[in-house]
PDB file of N, CA and C in Angstrom:
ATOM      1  N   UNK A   1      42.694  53.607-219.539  1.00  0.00           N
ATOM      2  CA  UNK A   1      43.384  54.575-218.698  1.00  0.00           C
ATOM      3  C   UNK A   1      42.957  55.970-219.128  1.00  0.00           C
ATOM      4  N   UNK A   2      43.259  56.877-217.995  1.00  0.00           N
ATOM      5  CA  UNK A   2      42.559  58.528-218.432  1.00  0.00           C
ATOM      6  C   UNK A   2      43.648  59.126-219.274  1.00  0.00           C
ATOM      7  N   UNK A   3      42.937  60.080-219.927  1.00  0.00           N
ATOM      8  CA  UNK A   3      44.482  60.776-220.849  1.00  0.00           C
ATOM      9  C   UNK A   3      45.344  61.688-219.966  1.00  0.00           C
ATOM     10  N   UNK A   4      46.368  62.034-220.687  1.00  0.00           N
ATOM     11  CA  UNK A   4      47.337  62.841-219.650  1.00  0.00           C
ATOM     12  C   UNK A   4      46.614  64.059-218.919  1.00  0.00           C
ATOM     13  N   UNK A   5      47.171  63.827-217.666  1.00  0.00           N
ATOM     14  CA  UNK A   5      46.554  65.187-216.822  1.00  0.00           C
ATOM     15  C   UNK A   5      46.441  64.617-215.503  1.00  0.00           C
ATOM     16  N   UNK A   6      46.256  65.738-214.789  1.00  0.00           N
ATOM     17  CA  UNK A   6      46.140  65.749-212.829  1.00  0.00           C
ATOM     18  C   UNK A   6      44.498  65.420-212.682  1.00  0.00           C
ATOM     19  N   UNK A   7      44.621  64.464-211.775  1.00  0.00           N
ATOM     20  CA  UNK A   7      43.394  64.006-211.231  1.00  0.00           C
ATOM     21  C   UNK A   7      43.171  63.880-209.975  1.00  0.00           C
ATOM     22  N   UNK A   8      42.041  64.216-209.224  1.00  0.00           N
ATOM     23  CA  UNK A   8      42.143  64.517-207.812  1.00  0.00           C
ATOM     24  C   UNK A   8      41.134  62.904-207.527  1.00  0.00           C
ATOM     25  N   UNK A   9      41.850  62.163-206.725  1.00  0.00           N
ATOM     26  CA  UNK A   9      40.914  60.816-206.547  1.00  0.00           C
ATOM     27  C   UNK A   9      40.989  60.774-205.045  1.00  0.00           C
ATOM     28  N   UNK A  10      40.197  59.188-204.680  1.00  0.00           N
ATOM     29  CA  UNK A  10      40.212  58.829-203.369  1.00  0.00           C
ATOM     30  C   UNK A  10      40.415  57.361-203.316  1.00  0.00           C
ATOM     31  N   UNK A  11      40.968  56.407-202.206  1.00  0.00           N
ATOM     32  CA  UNK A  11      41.439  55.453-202.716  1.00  0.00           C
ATOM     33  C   UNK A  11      40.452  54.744-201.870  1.00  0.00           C
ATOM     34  N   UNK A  12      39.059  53.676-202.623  1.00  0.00           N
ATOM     35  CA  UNK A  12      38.309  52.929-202.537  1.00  0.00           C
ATOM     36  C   UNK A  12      38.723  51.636-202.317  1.00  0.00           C
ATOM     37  N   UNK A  13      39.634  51.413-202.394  1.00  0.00           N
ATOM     38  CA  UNK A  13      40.041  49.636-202.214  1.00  0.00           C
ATOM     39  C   UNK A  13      41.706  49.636-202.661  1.00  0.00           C
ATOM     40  N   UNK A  14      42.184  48.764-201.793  1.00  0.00           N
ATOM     41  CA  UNK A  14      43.746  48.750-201.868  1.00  0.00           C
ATOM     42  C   UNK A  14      43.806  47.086-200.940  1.00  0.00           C
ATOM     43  N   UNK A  15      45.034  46.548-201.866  1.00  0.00           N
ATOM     44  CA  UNK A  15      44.828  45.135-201.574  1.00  0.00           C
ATOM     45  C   UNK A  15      46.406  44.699-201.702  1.00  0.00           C
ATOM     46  N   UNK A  16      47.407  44.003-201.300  1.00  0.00           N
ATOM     47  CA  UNK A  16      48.422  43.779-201.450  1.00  0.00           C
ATOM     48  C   UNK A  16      48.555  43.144-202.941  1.00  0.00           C
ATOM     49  N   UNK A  17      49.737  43.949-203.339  1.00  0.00           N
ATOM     50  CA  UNK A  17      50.158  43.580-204.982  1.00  0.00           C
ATOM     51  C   UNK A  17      51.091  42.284-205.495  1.00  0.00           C
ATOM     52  N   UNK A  18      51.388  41.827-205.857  1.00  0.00           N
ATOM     53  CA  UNK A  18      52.529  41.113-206.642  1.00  0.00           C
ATOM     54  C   UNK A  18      53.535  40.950-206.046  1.00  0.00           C
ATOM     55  N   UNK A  19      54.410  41.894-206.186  1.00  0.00           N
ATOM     56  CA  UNK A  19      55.764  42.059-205.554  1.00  0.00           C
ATOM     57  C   UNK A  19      55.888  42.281-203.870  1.00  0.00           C
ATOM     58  N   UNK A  20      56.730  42.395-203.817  1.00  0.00           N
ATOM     59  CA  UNK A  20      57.439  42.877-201.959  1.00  0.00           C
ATOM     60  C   UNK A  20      56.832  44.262-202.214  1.00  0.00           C
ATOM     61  N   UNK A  21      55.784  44.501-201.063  1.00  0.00           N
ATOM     62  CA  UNK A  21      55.771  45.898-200.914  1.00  0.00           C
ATOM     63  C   UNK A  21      54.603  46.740-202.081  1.00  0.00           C
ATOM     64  N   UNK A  22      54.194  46.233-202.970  1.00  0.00           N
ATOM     65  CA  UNK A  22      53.355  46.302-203.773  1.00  0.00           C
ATOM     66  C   UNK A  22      51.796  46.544-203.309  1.00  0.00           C
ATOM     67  N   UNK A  23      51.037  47.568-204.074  1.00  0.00           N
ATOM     68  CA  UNK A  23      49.697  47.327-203.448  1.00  0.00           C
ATOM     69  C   UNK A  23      48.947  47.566-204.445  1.00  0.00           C
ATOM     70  N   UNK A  24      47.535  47.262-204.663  1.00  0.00           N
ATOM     71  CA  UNK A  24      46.815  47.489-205.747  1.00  0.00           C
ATOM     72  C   UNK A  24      45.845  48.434-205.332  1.00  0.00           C
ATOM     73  N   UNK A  25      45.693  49.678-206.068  1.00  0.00           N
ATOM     74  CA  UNK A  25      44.937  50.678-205.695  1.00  0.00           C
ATOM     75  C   UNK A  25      43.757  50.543-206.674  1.00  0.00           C
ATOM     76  N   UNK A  26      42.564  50.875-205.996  1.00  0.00           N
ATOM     77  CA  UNK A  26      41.088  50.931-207.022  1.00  0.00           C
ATOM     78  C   UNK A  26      40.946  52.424-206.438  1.00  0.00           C
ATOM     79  N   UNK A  27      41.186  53.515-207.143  1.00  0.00           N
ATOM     80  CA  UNK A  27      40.640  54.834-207.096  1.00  0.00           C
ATOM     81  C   UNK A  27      39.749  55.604-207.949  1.00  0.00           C
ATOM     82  N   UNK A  28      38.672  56.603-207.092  1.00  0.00           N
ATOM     83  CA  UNK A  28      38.084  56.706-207.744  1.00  0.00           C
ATOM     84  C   UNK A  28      37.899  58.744-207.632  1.00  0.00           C
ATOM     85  N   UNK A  29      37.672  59.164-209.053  1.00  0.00           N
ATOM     86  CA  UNK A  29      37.870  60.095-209.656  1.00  0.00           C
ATOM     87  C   UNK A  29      37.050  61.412-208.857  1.00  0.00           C
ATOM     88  N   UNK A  30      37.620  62.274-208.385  1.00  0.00           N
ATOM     89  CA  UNK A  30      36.521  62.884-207.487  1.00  0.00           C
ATOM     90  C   UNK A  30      35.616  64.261-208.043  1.00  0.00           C
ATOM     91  N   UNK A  31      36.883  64.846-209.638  1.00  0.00           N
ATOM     92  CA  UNK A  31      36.160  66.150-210.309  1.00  0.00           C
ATOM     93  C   UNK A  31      36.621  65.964-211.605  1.00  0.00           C
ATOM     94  N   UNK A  32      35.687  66.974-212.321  1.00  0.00           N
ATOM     95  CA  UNK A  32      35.995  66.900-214.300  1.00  0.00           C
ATOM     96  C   UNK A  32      34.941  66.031-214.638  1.00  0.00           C
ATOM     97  N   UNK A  33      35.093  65.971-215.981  1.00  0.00           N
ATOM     98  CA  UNK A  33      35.096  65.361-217.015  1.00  0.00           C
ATOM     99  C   UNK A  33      34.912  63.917-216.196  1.00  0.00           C
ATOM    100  N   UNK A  34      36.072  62.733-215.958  1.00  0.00           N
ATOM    101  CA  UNK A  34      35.825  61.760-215.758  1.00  0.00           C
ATOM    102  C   UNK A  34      34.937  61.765-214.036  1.00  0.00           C
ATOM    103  N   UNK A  35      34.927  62.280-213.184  1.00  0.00           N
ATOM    104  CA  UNK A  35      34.284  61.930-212.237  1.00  0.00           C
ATOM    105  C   UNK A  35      33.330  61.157-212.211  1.00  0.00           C
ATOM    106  N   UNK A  36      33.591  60.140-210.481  1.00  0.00           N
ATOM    107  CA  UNK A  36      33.098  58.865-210.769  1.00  0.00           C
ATOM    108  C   UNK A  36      33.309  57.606-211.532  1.00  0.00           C
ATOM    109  N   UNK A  37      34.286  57.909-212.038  1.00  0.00           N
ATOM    110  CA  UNK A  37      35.394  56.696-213.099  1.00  0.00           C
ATOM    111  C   UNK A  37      36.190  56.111-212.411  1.00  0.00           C
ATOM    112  N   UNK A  38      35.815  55.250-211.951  1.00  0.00           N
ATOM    113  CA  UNK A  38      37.260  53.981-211.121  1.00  0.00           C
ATOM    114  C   UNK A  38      38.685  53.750-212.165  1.00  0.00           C
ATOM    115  N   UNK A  39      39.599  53.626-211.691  1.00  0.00           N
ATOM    116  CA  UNK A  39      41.120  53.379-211.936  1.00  0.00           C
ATOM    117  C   UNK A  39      41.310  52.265-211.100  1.00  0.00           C
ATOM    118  N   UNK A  40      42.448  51.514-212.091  1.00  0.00           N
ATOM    119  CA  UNK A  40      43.179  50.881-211.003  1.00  0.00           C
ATOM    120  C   UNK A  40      44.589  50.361-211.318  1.00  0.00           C
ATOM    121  N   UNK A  41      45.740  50.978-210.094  1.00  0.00           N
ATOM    122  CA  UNK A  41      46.967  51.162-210.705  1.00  0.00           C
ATOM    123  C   UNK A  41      47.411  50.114-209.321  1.00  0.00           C
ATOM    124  N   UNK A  42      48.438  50.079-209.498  1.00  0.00           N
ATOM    125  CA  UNK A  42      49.810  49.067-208.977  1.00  0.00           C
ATOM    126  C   UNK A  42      50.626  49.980-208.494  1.00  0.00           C
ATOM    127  N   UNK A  43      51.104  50.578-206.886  1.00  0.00           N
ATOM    128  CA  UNK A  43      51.892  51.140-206.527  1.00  0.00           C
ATOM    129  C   UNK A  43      52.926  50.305-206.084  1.00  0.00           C
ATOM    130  N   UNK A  44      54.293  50.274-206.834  1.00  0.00           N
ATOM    131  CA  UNK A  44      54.944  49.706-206.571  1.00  0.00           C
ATOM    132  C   UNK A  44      56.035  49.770-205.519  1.00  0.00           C
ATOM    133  N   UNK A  45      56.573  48.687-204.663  1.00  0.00           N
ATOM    134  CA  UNK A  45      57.311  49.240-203.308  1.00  0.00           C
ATOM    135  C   UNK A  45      56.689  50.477-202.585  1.00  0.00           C
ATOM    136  N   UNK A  46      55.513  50.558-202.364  1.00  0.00           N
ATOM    137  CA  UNK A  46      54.999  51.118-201.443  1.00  0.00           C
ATOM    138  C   UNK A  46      55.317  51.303-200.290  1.00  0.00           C
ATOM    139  N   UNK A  47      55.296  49.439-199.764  1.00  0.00           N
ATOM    140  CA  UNK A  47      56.087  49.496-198.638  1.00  0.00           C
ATOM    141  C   UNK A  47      54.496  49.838-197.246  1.00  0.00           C
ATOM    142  N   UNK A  48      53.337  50.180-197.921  1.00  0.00           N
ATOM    143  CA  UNK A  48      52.438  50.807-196.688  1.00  0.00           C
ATOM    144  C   UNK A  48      51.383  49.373-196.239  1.00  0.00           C
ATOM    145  N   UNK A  49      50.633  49.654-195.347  1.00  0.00           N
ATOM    146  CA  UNK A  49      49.438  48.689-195.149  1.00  0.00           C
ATOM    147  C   UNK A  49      48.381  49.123-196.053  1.00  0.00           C
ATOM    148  N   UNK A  50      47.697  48.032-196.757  1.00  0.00           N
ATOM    149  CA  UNK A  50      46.778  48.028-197.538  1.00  0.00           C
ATOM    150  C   UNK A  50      45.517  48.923-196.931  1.00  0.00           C
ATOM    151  N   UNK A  51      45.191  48.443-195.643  1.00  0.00           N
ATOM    152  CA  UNK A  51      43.956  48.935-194.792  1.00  0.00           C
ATOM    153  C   UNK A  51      43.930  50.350-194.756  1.00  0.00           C
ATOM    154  N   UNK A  52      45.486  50.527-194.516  1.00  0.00           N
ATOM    155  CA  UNK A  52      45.682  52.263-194.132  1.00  0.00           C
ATOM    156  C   UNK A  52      45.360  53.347-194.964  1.00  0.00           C
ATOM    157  N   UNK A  53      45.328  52.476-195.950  1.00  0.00           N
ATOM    158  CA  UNK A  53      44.892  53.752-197.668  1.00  0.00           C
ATOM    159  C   UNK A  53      43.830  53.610-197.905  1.00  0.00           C
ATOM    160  N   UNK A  54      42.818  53.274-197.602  1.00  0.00           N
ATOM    161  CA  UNK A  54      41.089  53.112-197.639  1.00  0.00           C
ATOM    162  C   UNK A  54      41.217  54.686-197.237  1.00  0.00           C
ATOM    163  N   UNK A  55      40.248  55.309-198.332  1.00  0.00           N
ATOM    164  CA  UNK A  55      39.702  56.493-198.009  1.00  0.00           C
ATOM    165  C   UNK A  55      40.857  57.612-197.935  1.00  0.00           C
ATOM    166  N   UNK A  56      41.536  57.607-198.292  1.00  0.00           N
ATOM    167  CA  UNK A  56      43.037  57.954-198.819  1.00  0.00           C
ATOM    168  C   UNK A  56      43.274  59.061-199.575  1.00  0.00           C
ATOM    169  N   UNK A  57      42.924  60.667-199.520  1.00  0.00           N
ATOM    170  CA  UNK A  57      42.905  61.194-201.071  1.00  0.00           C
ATOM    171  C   UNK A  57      43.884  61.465-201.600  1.00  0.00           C
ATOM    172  N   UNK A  58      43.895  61.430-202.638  1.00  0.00           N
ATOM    173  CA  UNK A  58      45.564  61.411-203.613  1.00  0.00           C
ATOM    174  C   UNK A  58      45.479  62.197-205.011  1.00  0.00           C
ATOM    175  N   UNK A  59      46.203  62.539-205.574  1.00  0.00           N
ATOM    176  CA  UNK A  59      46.243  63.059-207.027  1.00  0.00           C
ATOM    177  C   UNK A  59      46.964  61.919-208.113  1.00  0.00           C
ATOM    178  N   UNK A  60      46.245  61.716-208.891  1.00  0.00           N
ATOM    179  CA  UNK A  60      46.787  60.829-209.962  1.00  0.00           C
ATOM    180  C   UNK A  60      47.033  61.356-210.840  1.00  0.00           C
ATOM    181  N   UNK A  61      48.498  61.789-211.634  1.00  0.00           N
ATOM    182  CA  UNK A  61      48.922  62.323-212.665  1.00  0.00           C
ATOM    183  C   UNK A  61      49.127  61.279-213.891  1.00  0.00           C
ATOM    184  N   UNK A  62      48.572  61.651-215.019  1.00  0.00           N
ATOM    185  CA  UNK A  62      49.053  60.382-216.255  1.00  0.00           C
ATOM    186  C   UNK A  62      49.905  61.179-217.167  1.00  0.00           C
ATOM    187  N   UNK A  63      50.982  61.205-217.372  1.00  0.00           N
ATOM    188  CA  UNK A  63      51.615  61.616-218.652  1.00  0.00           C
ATOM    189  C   UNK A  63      52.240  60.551-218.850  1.00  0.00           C
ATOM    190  N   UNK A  64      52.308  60.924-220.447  1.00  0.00           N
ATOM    191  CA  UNK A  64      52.933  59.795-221.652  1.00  0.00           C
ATOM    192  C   UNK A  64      51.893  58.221-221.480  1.00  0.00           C
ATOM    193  N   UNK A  65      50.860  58.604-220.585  1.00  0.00           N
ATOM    194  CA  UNK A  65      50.347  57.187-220.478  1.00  0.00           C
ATOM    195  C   UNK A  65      50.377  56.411-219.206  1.00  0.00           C
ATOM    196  N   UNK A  66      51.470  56.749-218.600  1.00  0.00           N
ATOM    197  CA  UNK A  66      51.992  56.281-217.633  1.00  0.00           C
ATOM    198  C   UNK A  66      51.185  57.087-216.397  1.00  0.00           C
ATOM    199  N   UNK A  67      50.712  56.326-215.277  1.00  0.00           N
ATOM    200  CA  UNK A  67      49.748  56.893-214.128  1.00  0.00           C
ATOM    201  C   UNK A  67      51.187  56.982-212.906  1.00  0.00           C
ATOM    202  N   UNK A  68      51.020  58.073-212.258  1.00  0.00           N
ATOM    203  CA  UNK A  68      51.821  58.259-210.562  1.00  0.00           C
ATOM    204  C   UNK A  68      50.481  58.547-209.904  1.00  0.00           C
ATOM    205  N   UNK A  69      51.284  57.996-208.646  1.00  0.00           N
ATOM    206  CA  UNK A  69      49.670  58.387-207.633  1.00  0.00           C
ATOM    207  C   UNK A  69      50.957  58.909-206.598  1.00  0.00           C
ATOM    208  N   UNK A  70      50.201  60.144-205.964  1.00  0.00           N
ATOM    209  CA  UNK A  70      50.557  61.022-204.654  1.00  0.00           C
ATOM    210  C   UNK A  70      49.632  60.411-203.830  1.00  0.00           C
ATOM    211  N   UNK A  71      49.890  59.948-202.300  1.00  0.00           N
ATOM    212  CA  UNK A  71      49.192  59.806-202.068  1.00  0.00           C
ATOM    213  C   UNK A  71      48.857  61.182-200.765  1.00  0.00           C
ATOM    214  N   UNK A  72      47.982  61.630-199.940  1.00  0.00           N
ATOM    215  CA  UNK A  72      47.986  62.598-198.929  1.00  0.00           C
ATOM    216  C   UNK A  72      48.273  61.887-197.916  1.00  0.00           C
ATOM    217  N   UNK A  73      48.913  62.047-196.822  1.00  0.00           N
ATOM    218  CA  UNK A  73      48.810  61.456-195.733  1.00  0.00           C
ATOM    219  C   UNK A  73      49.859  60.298-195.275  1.00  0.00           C
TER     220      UNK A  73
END
């Protein structure tokens, strides 16, 4: 996982997760340091269509370790 901090990504692949409402995001890093570094987090109760977040841009924040994804749109 990236260290703490704001990351500006785009969401490359999203696939239904685990739970009700769950989706699995593969995003990928768009500036900095890591650009071009794939992630991949678990938005939980999402609640959205998988298809609909292809190409998706979002900010991924990590503090304490822990990843949030914003998504735009």
């Amino acid at each position: 996982m990236l260290e703490d901090g704001s990351y500006d990504v785009v969401v490359v692949d999203a696939t239904e997760g685990g739970g009700d409402g769950d989706v699995a995001l593969e995003l990928a890093v768009l500036s900095g340091e890591h650009k071009g570094e794939m992630v991949k987090v678990t938005a939980v109760a999402l609640g959205r269509d998988p298809l609909d977040l292809l190409a998706v841009p979002a900010t991924l924040a990590v503090e304490g370790g822990i990843p949030r994804v914003v998504l735009e749109g």
